[in-house]
N, C-alpha and C. Protein backbone atom coordinates (compact mmCIF):
# COMPACT_ATOMS: atom_id res chain seq x y z
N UNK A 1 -42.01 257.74 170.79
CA UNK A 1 -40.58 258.03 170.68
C UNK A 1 -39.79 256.95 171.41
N UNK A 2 -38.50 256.64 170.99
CA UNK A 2 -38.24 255.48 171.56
C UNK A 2 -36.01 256.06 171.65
N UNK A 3 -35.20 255.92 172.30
CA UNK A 3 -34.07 255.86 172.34
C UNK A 3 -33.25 254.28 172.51
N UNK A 4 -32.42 254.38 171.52
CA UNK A 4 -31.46 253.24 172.07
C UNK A 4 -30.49 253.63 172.92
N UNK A 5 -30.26 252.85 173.56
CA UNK A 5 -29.44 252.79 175.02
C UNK A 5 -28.22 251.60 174.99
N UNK A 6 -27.10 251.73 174.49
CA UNK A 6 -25.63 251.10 174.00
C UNK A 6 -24.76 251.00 175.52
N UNK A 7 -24.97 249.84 176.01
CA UNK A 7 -24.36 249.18 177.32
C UNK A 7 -22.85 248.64 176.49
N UNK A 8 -21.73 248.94 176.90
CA UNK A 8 -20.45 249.03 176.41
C UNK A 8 -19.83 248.12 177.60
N UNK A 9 -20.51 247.92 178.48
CA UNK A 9 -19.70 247.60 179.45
C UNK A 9 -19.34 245.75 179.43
N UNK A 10 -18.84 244.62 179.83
CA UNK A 10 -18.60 243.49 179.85
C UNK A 10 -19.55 242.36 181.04
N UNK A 11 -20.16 243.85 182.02
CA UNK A 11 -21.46 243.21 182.62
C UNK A 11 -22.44 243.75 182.23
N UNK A 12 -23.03 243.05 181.78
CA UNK A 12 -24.79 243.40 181.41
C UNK A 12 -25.44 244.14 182.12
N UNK A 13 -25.21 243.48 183.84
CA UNK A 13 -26.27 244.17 184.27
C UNK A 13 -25.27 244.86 185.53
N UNK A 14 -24.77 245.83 185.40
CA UNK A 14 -23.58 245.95 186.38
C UNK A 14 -23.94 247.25 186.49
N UNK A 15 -23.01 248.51 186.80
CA UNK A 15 -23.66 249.75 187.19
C UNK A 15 -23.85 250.43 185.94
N UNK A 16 -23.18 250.45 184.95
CA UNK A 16 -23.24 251.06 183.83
C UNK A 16 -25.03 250.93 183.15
N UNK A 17 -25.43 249.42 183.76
CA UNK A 17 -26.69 249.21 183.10
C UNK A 17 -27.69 249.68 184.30
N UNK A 18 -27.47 249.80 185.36
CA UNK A 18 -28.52 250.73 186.50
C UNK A 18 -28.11 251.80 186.27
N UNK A 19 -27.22 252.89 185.84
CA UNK A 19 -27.07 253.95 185.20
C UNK A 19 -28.24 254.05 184.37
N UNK A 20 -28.30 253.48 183.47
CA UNK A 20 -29.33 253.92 182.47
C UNK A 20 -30.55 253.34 182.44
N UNK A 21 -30.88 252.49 183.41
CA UNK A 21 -31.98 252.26 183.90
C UNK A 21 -32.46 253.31 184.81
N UNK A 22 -32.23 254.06 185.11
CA UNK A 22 -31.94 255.77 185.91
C UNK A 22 -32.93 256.60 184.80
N UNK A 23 -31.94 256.99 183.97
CA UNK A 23 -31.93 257.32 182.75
C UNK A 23 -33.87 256.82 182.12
N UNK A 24 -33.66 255.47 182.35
CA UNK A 24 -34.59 255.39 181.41
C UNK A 24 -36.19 255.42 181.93
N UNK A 25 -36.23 255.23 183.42
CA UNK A 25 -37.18 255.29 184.11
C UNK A 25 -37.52 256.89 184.47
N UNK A 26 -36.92 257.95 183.95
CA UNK A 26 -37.70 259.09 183.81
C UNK A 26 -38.18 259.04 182.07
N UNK A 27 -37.37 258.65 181.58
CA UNK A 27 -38.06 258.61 179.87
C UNK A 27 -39.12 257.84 180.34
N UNK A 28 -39.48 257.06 180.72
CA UNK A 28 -40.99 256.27 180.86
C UNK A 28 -41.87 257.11 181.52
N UNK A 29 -41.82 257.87 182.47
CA UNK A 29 -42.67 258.31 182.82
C UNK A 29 -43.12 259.79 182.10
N UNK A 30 -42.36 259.96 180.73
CA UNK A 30 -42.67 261.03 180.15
C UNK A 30 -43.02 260.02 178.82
N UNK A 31 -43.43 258.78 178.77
CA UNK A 31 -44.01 258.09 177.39
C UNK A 31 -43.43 258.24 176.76
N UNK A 32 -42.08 257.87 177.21
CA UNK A 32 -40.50 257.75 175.90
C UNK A 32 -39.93 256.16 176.46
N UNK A 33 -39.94 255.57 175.64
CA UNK A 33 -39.32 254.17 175.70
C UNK A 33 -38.00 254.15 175.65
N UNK A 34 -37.15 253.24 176.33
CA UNK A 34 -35.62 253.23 176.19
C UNK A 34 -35.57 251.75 175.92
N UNK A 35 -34.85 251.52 175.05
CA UNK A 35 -34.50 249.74 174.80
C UNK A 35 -32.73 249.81 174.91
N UNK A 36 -32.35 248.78 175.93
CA UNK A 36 -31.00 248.71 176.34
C UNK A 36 -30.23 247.54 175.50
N UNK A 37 -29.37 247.74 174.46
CA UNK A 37 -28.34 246.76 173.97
C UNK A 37 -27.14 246.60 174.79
N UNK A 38 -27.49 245.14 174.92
CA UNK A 38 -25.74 244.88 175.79
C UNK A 38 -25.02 244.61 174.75
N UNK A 39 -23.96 244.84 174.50
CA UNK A 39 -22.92 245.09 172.89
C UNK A 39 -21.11 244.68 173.53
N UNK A 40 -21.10 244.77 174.40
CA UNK A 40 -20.05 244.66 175.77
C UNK A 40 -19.42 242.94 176.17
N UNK A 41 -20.43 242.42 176.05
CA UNK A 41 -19.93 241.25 176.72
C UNK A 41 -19.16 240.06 175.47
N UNK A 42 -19.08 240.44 174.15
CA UNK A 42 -18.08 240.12 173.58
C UNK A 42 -16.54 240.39 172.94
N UNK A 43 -15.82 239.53 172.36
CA UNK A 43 -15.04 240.52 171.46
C UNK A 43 -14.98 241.06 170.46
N UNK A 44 -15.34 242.12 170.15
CA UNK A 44 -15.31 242.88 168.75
C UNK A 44 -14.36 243.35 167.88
N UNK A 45 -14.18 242.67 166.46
CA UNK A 45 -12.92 243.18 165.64
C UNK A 45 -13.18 244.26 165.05
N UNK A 46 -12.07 245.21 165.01
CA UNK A 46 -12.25 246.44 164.91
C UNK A 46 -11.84 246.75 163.26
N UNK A 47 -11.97 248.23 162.86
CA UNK A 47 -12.11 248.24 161.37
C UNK A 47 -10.40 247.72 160.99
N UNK A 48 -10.89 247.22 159.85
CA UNK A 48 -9.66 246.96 158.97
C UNK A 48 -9.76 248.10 157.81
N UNK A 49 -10.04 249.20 157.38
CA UNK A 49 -10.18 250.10 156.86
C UNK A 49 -9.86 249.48 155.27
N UNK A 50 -10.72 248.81 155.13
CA UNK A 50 -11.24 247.79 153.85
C UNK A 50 -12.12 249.01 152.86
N UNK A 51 -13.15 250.04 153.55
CA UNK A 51 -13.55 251.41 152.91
C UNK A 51 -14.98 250.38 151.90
N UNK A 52 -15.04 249.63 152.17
CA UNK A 52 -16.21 248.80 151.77
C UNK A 52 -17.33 249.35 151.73
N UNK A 53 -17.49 249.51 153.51
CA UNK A 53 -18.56 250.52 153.69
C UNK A 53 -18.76 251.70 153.13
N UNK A 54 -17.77 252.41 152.53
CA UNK A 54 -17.98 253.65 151.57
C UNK A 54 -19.10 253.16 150.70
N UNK A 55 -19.27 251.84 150.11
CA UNK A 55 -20.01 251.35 148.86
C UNK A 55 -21.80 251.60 149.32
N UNK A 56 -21.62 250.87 150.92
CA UNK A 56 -23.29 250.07 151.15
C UNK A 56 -23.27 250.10 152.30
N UNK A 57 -22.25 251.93 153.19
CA UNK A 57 -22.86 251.70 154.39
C UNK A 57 -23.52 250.94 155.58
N UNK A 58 -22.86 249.48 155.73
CA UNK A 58 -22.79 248.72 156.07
C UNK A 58 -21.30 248.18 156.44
N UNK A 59 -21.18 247.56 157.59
CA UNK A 59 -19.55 246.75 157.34
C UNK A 59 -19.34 245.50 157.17
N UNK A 60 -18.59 245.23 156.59
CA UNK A 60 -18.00 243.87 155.71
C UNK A 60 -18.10 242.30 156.94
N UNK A 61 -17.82 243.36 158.45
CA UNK A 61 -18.01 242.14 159.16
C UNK A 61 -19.50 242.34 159.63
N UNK A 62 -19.76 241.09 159.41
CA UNK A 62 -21.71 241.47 159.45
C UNK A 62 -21.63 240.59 160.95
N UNK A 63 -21.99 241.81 161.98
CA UNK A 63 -21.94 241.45 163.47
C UNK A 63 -23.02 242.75 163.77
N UNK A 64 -23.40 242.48 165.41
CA UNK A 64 -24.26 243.51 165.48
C UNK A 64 -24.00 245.04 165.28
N UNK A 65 -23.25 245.49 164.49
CA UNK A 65 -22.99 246.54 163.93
C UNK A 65 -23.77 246.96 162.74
N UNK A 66 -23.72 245.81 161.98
CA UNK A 66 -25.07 245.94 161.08
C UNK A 66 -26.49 245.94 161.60
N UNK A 67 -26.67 245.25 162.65
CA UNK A 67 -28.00 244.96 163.08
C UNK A 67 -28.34 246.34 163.46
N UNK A 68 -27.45 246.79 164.09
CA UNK A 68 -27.86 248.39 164.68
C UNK A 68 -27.91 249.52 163.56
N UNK A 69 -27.10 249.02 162.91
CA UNK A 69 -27.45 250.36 161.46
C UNK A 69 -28.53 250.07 160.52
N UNK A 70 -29.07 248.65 160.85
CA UNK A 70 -30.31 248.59 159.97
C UNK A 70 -31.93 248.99 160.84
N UNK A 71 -31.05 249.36 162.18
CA UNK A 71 -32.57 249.58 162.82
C UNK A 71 -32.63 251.48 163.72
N UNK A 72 -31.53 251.97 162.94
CA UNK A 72 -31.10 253.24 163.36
C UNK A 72 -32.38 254.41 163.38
N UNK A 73 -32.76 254.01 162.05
CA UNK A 73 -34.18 254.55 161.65
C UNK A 73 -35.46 254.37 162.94
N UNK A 74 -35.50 253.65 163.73
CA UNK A 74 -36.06 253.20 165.04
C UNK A 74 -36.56 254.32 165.83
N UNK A 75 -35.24 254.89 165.93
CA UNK A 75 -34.57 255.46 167.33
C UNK A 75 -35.02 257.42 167.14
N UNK A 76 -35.33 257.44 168.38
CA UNK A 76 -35.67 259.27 168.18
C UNK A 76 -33.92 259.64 168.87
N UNK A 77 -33.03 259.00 169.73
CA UNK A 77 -32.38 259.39 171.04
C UNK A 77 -31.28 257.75 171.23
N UNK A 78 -29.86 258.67 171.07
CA UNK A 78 -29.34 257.16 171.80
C UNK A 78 -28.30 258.02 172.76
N UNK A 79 -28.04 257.04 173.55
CA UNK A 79 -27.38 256.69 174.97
C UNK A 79 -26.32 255.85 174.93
N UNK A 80 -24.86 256.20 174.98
CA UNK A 80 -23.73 255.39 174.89
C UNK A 80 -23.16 254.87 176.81
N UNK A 81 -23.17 253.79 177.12
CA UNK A 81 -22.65 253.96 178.40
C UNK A 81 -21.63 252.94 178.76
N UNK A 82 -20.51 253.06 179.08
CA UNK A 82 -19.57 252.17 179.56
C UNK A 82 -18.76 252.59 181.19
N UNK A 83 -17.58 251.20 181.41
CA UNK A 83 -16.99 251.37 182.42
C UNK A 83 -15.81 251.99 182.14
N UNK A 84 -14.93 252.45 182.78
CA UNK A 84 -13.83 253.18 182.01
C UNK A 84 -12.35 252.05 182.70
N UNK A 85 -11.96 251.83 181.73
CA UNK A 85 -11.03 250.73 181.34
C UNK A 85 -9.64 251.33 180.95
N UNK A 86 -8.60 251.27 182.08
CA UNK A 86 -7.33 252.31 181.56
C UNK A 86 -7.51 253.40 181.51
N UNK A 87 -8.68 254.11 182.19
CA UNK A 87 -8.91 255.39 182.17
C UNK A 87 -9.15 255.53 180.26
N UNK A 88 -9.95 254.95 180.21
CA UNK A 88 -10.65 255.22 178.64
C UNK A 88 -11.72 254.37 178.44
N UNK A 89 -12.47 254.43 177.40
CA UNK A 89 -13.35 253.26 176.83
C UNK A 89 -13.10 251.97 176.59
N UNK A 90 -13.17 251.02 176.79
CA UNK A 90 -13.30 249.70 176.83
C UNK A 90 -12.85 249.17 175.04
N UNK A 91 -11.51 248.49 175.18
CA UNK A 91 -11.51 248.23 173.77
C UNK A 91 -12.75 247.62 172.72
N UNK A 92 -13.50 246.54 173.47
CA UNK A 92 -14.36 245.89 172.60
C UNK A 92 -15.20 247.21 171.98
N UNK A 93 -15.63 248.01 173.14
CA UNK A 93 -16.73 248.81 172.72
C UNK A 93 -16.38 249.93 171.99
N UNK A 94 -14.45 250.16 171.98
CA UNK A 94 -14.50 251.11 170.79
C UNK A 94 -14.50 250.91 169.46
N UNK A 95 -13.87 249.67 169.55
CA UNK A 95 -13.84 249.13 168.21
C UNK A 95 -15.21 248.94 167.73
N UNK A 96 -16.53 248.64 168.42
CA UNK A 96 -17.33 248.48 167.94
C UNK A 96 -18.01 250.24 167.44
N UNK A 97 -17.97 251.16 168.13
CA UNK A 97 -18.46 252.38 167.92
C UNK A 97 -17.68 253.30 166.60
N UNK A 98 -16.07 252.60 166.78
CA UNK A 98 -15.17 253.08 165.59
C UNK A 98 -16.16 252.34 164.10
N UNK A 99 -16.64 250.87 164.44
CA UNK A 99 -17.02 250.66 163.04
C UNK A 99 -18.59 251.32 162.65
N UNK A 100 -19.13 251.49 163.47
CA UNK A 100 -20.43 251.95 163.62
C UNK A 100 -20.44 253.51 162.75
N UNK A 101 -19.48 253.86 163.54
CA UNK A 101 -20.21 255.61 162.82
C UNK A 101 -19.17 255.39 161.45
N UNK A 102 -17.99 254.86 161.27
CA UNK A 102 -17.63 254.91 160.49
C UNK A 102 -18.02 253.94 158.78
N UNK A 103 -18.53 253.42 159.26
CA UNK A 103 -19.30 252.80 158.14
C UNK A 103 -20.88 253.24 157.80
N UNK A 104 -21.09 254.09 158.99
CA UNK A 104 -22.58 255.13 158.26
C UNK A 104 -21.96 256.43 157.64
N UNK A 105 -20.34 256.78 158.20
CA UNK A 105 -19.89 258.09 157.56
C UNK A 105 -20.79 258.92 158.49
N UNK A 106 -20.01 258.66 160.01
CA UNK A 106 -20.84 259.36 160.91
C UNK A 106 -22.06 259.63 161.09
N UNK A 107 -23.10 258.08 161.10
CA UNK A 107 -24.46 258.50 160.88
C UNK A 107 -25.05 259.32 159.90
N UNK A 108 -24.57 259.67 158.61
CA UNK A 108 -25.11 260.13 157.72
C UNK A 108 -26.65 259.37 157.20
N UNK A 109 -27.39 260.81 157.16
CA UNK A 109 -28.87 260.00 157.16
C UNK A 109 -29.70 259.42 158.37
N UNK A 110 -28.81 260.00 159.38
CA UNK A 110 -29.67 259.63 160.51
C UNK A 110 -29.73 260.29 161.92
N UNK A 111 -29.35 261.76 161.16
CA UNK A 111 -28.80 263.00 161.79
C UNK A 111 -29.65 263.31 163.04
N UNK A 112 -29.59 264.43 164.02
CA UNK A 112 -30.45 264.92 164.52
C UNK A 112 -31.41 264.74 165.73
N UNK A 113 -30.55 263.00 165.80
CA UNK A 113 -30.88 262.81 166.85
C UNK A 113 -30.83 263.28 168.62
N UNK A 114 -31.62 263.12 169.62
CA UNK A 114 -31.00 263.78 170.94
C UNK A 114 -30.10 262.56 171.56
N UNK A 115 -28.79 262.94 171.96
CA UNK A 115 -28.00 261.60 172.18
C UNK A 115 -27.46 262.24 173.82
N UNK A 116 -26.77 261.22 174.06
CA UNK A 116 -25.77 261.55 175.51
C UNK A 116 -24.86 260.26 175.56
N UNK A 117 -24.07 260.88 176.91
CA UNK A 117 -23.41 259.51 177.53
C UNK A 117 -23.17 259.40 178.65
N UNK A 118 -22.46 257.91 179.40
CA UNK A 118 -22.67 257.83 180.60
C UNK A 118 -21.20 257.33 180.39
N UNK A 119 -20.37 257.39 181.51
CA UNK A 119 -19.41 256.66 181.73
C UNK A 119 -19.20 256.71 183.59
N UNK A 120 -18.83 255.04 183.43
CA UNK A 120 -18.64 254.58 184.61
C UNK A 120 -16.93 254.55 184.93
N UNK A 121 -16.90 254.18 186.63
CA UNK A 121 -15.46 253.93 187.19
C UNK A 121 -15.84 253.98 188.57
N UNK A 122 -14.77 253.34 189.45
CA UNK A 122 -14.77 252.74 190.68
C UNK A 122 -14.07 254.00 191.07
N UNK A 123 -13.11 254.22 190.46
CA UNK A 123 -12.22 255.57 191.14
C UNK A 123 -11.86 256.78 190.20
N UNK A 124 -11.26 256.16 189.15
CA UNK A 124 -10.37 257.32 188.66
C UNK A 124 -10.72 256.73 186.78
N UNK A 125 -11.14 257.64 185.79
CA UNK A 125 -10.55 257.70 184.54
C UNK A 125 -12.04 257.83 184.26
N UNK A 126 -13.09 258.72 184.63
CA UNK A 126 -14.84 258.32 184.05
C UNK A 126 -14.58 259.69 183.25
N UNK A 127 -14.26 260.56 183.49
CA UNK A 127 -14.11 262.28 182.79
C UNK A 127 -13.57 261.80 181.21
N UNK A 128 -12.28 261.27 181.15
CA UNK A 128 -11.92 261.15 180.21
C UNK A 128 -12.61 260.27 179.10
N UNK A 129 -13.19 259.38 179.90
CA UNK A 129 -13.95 258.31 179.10
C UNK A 129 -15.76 258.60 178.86
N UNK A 130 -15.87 259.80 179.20
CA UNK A 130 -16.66 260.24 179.26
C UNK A 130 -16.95 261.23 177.97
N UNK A 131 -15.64 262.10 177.82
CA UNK A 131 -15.72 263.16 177.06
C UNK A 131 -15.66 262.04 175.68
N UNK A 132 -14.95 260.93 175.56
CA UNK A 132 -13.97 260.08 174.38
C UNK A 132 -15.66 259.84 173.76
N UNK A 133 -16.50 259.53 174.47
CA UNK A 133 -18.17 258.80 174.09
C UNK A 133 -18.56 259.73 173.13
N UNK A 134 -18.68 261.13 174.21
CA UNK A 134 -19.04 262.40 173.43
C UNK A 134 -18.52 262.84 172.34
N UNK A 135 -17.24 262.49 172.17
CA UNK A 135 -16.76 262.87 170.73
C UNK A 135 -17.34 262.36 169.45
N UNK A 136 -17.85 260.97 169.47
CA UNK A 136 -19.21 260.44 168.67
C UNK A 136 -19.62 261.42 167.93
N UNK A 137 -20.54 262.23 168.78
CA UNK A 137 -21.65 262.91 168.75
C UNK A 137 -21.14 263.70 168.13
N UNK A 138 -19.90 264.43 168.38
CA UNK A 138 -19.84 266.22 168.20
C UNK A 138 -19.27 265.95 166.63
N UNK A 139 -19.07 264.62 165.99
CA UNK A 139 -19.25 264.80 164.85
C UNK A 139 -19.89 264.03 163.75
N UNK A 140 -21.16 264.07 163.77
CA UNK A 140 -22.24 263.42 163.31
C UNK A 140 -23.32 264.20 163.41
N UNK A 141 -23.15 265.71 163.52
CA UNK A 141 -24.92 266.20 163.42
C UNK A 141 -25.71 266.00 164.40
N UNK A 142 -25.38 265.34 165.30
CA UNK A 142 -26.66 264.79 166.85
C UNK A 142 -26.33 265.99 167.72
N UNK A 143 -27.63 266.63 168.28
CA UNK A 143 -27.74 266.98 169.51
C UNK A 143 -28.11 266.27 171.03
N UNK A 144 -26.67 267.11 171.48
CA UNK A 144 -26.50 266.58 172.99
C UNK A 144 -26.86 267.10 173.85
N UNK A 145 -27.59 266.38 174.63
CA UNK A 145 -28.00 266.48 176.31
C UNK A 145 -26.98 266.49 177.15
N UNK A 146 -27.04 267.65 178.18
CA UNK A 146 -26.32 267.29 179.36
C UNK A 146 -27.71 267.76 180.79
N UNK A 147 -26.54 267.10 181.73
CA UNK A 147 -27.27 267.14 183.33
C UNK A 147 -26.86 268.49 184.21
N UNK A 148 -26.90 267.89 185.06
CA UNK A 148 -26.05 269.00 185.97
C UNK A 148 -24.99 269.02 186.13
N UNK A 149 -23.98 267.87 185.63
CA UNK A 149 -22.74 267.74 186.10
C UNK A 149 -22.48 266.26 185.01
N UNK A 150 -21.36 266.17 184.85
CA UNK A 150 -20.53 265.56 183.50
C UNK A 150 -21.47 264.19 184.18
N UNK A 151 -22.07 263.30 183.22
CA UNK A 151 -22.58 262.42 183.57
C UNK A 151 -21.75 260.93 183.95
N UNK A 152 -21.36 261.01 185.02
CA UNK A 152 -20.17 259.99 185.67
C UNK A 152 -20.83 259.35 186.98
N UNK A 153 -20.83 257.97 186.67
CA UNK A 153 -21.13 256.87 188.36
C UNK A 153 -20.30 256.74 188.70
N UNK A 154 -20.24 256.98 189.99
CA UNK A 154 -19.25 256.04 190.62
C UNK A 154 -19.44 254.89 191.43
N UNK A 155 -18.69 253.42 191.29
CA UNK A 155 -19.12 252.50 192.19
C UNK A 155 -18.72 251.54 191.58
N UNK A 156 -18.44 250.36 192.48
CA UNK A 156 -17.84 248.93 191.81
C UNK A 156 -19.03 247.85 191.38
N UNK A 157 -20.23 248.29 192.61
CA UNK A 157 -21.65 247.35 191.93
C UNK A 157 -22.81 247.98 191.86
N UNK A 158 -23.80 247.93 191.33
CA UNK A 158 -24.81 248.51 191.47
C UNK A 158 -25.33 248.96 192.96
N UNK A 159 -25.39 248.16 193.74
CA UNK A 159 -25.80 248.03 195.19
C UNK A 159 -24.54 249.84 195.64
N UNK A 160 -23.57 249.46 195.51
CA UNK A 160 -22.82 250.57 195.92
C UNK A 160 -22.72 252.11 194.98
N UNK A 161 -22.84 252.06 194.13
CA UNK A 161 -23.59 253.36 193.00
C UNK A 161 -24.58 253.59 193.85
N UNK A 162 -25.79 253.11 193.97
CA UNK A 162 -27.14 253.54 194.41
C UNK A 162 -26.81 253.72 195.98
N UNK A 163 -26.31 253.28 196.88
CA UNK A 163 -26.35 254.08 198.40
C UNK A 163 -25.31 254.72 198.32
N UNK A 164 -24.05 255.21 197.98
CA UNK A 164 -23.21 256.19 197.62
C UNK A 164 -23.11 256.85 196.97
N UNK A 165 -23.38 257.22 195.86
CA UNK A 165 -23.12 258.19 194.85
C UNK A 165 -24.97 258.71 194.59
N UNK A 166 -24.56 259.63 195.48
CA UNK A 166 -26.38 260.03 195.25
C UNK A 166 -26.26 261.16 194.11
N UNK A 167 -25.28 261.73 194.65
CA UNK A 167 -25.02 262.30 193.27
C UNK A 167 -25.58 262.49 191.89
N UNK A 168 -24.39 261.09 191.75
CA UNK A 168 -24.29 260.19 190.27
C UNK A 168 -25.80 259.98 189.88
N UNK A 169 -26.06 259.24 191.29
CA UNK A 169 -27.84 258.97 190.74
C UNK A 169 -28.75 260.10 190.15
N UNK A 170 -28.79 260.92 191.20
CA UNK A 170 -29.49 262.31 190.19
C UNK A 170 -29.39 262.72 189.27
N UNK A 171 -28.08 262.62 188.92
CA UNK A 171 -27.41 263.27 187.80
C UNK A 171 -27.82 262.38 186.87
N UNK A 172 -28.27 261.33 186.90
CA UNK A 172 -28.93 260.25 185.95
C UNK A 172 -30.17 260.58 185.43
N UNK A 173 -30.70 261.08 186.48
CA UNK A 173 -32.17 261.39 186.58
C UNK A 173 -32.70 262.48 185.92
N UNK A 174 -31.74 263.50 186.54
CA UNK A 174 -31.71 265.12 185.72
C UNK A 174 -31.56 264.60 183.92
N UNK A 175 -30.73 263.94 183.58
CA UNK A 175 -30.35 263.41 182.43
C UNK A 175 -31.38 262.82 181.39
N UNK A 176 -31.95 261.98 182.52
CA UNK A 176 -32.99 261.42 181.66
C UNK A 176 -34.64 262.50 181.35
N UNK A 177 -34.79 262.93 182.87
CA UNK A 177 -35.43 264.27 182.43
C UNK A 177 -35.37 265.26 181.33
N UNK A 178 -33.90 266.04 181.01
CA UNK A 178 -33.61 266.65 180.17
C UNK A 178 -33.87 266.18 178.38
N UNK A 179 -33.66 265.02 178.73
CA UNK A 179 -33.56 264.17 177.28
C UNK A 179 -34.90 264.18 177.22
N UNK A 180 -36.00 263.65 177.99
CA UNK A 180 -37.64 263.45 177.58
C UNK A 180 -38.12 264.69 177.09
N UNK A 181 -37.57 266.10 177.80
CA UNK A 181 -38.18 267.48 177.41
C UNK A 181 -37.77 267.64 176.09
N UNK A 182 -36.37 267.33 175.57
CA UNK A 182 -35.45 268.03 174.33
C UNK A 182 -36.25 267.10 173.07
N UNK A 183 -36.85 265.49 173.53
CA UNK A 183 -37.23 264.78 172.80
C UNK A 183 -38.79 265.37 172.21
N UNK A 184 -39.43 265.90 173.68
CA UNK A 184 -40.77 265.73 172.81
C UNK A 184 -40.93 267.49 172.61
N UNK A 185 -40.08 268.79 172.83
CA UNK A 185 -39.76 269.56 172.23
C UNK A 185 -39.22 269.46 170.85
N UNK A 186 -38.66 268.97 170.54
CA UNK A 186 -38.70 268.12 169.15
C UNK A 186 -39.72 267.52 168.13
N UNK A 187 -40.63 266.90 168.58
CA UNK A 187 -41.88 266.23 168.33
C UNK A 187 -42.79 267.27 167.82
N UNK A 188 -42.77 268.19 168.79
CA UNK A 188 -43.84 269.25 168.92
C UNK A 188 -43.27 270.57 167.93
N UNK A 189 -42.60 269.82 167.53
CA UNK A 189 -41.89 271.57 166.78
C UNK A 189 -41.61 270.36 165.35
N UNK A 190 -41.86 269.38 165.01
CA UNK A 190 -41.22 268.70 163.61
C UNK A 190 -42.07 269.47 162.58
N UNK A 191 -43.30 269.65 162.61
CA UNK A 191 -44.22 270.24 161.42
C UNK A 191 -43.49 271.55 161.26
N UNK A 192 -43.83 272.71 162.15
CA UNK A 192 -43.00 273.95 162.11
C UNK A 192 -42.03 274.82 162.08
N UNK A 193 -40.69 273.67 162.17
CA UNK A 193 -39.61 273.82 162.29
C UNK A 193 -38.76 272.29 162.33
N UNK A 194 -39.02 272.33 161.22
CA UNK A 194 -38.20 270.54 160.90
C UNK A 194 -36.30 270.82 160.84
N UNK A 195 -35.80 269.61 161.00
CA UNK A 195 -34.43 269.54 161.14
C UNK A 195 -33.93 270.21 159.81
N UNK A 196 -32.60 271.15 160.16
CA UNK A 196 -31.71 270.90 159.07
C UNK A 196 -31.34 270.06 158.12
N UNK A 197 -31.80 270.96 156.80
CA UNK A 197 -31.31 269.89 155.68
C UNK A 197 -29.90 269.52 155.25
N UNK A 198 -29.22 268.62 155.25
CA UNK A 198 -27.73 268.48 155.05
C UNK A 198 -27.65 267.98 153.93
N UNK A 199 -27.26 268.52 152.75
CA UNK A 199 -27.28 268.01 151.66
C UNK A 199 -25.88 267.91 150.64
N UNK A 200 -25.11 269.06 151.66
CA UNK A 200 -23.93 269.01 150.74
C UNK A 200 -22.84 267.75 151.38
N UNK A 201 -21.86 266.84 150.12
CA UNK A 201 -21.38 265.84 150.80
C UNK A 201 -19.80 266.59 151.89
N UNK A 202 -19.67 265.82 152.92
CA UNK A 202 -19.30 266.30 153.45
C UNK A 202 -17.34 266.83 153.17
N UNK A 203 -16.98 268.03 153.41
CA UNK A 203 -15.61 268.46 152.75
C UNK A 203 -14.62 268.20 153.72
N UNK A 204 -13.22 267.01 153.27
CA UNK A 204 -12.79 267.12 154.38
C UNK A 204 -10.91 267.75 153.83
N UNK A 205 -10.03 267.98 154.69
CA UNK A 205 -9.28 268.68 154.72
C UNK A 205 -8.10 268.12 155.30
N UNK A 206 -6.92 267.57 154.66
CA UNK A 206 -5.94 266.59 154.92
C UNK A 206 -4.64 267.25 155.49
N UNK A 207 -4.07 266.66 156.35
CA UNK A 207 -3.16 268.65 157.10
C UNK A 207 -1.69 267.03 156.89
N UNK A 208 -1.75 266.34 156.52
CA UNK A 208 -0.76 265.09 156.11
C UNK A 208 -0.10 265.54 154.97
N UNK A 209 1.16 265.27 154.78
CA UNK A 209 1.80 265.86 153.68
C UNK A 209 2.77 264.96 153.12
C-alpha cells in the first residue's frame, strides 16, 4: 500500500514537510509507504475554465497536474499539507488542487481512497486552512482520517515545531497511526466487502437564476 503525500508549501523541506514525515514514519512501520511531492515551490496557473478536461480528464495545461492524475491509480491514501498564507491555503497550491480535482470531476474513478490533511502556521490562520484542504475530500467520495485534534503545526522551522509543539507532533503521529489501521482495514476487508459502486453520473443543482 502506498499514499501520496502533496507538500503545498514553498519550502520543501520546512515544517509542513517534517509534518508528514511524522505522518509517514508511523505508515512505515506498519509496511505502508508514503512518497512526498513537493508541488509548492513553483508558480501554478490556475483553471481557465476552458471545460477541456470534461473531454480527457486531463488539463489542457500539461504541468504536474497531469503527472499526478496519470499516477492516481498508484496511491491507496493521500495527504494534502501546506503553510497557511493569509490565513488560507497558499495561492500556488490552490490553484493547483482547484485544477486537479476539477479536471478528474472530483477524482472520479479514483474514489475511496483514505485521505487527510495537515496545515501549517507560525501563529494564527492553520484551522481555517485546514478545514479549506478538507473540503477536497468531502466532495469526491474519499474517506477521511482524523487524530486527536484538528491536524495543525505550529512553528516557523522545523527545529521549533519539534521542541515546541509536542502536541502538533503527536497529533502527527496519532494521524499517521490512524491512517495505517483504516488502510490495511481496508485491504483486509476488499474481497468481502469491496467499495461502493458509483455508477450513476453525478446530478448537480444550479440555485443561479
Amino acid at each position: 500500500m502506498k499514499v501520496l503525500a502533496l507538500n503545498g508549501s514553498s519550502n520543501a523541506k520546512g515544517v509542513t514537510y517534517t509534518a508528514m514525515n511524522l505522518v509517514g514514519e508511523e505508515l512505515t512501520k506498519e509496511g505502508i509507504e508514503m512518497e512526498i511531492m513537493h508541488v509548492g515551490a513553483k508558480g501554478v496557473q490556475g483553471c481557465t475554465n476552458c471545460k477541456q478536461c470534461r473531454k480527457t480528464h486531463h488539463c489542457v495545461i500539461n504541468d504536474k497536474v497531469n503527472e499526478i492524475i496519470d499516477r492516481l491509480d498508484e496511491f491507496d491514501g493521500i495527504l494534502l499539507g501546506c503553510p497557511a498564507h493569509y490565513i488560507d491555503v497558499p495561492g500556488p497550491f490552490k490553484a493547483f488542487l482547484d485544477r486537479l480535482f476539477y479536471a478528474t470531476e472530483h477524482l472520479e474513478g479514483h474514489t475511496h481512497k483514505v485521505c487527510s490533511a495537515i496545515a501549517v502556521c507560525r501563529r494564527a490562520g492553520a484551522i481555517n486552512t485546514f478545514q479549506q484542504l478538507s473540503s477536497y475530500f468531502s466532495c469526491s467520495n474519499m474517506i477521511t482520517v482524523n487524530s486527536q485534534y484538528p491536524n495543525v503545526a505550529y512553528g516557523w522551522t522545523p527545529e521549533e515545531f519539534l521542541a515546541q509543539d509536542l502536541e502538533g507532533v503527536q497529533t502527527m503521529q496519532v494521524l499517521g497511526r490512524n491512517m495505517a489501521w483504516l488502510l490495511k482495514v481496508i485491504d483486509a476487508t476488499k474481497d468481502t466487502l469491496p467499495h461502493p459502486v458509483i455508477t450513476d453520473k453525478r446530478t448537480r443543482s444550479n440555485f443561479c437564476r
